[in-house]
Protein backbone atom coordinates (compact mmCIF):
# COMPACT_ATOMS: atom_id res chain seq x y z
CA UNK A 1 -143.74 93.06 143.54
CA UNK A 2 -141.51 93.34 146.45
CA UNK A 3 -139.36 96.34 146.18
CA UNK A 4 -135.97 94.22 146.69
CA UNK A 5 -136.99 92.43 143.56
CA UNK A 6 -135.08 92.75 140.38
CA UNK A 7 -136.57 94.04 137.21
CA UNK A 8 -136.44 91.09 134.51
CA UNK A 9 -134.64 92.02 131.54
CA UNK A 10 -136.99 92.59 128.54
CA UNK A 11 -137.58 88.49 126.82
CA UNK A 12 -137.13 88.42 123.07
CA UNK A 13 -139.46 85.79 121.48
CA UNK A 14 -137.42 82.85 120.52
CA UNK A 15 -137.74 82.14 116.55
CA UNK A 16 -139.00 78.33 115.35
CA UNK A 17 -136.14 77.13 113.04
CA UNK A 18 -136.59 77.66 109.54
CA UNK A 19 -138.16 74.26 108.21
CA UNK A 20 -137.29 72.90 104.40
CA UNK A 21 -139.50 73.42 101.44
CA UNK A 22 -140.15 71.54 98.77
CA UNK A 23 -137.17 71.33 96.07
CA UNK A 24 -139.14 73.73 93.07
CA UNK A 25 -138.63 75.34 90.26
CA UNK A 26 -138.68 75.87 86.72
CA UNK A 27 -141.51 74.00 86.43
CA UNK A 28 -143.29 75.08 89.32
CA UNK A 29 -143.25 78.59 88.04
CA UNK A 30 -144.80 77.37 84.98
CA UNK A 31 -148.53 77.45 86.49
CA UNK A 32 -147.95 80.85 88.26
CA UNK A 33 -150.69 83.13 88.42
CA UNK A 34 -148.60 85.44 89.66
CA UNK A 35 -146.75 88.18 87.34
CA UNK A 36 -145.67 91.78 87.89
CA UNK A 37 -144.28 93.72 85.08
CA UNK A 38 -142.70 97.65 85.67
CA UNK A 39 -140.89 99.74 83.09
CA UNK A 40 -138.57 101.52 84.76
CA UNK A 41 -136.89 105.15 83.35
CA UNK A 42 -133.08 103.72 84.15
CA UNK A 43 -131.05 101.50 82.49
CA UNK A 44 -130.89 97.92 83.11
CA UNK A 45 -127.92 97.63 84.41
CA UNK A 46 -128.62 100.15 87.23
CA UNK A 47 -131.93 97.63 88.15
CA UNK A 48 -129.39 94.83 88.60
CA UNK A 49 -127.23 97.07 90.67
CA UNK A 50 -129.57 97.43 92.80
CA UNK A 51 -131.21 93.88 92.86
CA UNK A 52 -127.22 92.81 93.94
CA UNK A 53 -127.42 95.21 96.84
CA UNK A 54 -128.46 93.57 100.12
CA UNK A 55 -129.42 97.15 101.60
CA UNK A 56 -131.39 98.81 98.62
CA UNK A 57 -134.20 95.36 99.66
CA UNK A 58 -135.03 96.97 102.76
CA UNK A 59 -135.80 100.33 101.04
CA UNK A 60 -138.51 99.09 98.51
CA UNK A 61 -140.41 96.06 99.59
CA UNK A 62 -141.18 95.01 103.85
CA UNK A 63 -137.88 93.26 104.06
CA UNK A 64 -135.80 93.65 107.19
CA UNK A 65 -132.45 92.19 106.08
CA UNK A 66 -130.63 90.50 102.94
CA UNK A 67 -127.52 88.66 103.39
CA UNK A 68 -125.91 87.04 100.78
CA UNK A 69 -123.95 83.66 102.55
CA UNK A 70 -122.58 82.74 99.12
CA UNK A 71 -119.09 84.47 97.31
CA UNK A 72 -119.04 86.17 94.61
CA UNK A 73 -119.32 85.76 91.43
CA UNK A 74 -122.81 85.16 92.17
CA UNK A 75 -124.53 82.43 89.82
CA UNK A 76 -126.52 78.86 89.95
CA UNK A 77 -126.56 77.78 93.32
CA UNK A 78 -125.83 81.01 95.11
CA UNK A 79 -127.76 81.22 98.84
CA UNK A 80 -129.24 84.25 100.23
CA UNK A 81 -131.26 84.62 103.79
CA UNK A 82 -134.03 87.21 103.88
CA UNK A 83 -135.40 88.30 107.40
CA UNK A 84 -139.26 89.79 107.26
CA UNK A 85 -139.47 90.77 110.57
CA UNK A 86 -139.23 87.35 112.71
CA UNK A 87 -139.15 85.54 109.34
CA UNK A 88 -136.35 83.69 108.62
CA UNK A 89 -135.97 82.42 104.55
CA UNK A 90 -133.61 80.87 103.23
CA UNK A 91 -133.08 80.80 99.05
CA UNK A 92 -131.21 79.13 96.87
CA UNK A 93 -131.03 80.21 93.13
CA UNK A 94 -131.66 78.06 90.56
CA UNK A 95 -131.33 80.23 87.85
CA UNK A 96 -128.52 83.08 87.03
CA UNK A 97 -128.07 84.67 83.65
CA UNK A 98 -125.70 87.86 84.67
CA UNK A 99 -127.26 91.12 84.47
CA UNK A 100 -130.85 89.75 83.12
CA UNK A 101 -132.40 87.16 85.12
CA UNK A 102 -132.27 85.56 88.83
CA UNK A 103 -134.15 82.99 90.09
CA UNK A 104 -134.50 81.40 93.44
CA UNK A 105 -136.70 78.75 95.44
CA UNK A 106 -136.99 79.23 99.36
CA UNK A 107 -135.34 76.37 100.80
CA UNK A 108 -136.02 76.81 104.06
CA UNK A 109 -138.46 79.05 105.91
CA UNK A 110 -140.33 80.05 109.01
CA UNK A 111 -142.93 80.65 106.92
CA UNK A 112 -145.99 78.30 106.99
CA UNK A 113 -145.57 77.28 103.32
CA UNK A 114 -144.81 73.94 101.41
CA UNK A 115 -142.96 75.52 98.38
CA UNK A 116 -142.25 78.92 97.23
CA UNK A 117 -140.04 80.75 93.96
CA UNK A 118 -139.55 84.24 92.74
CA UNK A 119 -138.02 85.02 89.31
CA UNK A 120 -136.56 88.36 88.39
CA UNK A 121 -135.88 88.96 84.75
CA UNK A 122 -134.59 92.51 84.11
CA UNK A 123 -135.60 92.93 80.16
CA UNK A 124 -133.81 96.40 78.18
CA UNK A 125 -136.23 98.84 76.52
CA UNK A 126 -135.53 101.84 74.30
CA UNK A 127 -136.56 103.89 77.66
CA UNK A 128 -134.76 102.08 80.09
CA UNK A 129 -135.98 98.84 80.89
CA UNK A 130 -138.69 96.37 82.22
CA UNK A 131 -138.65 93.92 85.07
CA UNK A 132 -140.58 90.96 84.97
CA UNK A 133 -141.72 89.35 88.14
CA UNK A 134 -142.75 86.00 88.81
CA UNK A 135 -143.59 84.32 91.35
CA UNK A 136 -145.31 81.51 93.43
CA UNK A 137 -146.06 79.92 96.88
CA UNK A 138 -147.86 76.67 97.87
CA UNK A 139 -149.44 76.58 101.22
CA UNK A 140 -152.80 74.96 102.69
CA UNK A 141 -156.40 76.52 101.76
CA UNK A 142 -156.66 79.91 101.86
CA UNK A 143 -153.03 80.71 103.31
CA UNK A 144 -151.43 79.72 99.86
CA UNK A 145 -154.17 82.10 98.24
CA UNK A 146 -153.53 84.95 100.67
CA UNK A 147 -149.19 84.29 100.58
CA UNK A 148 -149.15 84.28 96.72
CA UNK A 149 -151.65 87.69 96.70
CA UNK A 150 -149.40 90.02 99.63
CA UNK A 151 -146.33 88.53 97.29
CA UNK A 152 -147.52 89.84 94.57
CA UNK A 153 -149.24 92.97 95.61
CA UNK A 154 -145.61 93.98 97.29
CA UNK A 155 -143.84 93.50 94.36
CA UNK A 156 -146.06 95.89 92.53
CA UNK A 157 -146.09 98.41 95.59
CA UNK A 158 -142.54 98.26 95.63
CA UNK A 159 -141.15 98.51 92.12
CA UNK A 160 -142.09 102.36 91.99
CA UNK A 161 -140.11 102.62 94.90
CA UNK A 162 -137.01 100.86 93.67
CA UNK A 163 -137.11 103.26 90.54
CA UNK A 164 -137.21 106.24 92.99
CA UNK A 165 -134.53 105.22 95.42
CA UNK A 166 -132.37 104.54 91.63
CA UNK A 167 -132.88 107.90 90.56
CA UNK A 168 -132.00 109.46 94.15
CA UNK A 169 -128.80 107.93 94.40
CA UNK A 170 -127.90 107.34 90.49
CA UNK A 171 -123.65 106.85 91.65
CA UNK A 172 -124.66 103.80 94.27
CA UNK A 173 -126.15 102.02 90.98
CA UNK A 174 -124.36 103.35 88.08
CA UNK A 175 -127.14 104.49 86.64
């Protein structure tokens, strides 16, 4: 390179647009393999704290960044974007019972799947409570097999997590 030649400036790669999905849910969760239970040592209400906080996502599961582009009061038809790295998704919940249970479909993704949900239903126990997991994606031959397993496996990797970064910081949550 010629000395007198100016250094290019350091090229970002340029995202695909997210692409839609198909419109699931209910239903489509009803032939999920897919379930992850924890019990956690905190009260419920601290879990949904925490599931409400767009930060406390990137502490406990691979997530880069949670924005919620709907007002509160949150509820049926709320929208959320999640960024995984250079993933872009795009939710839309189709199911909000206040303090218990939230439930969302991606709507649009960078992803390379046809149709994906999660469902979050934080139960009370004597000892705290339990959340319930759910979840499923539908993609071509194996990549469906493979999305619906690292969903899954981060949930469970994660939930300890979530209960520790609760505990740490009881005032952020109210727990």
């Amino acid at each position: 390179m010629a000395s007198g030649l100016a250094q290019s400036a350091e090229v970002k790669p340029v995202s695909k647009p997210p692409r839609p999905h198909k419109p699931v849910a209910e239903d489509y969760l009803a032939h999920s393999p897919n379930i992850v239970s924890y019990r956690f040592g905190v009260r419920a209400s601290a879990v949904w704290a925490a599931l409400l906080d767009p930060q406390a996502w990137t502490e406990w599961l691979p997530i880069t960044k949670v924005t919620w582009t709907s007002p509160k009061p949150f509820g049926v038809g709320t929208t959320r974007t999640v960024e995984v790295g250079p993933q872009v998704i795009e939710e839309t919940f189709f199911a909000w019972d206040e303090g218990s249970r939230m439930a969302f479909r991606f709507e649009r993704s960078t992803l390379p799947i046809s149709a994906a949900v999660e469902d979050y239903r934080v139960i009370p126990t004597a000892e705290g409570c339990e959340l319930r997991w759910t979840g499923r994606a539908s993609a071509v031959f194996p990549l469906g097999f493979l999305v619906n397993r690292q969903l899954a496996g981060s949930l469970k990797a994660g939930l300890p997590k979530l209960e520790a970064l609760i505990k740490a910081d009881p005032k952020r949550f109210g727990a």
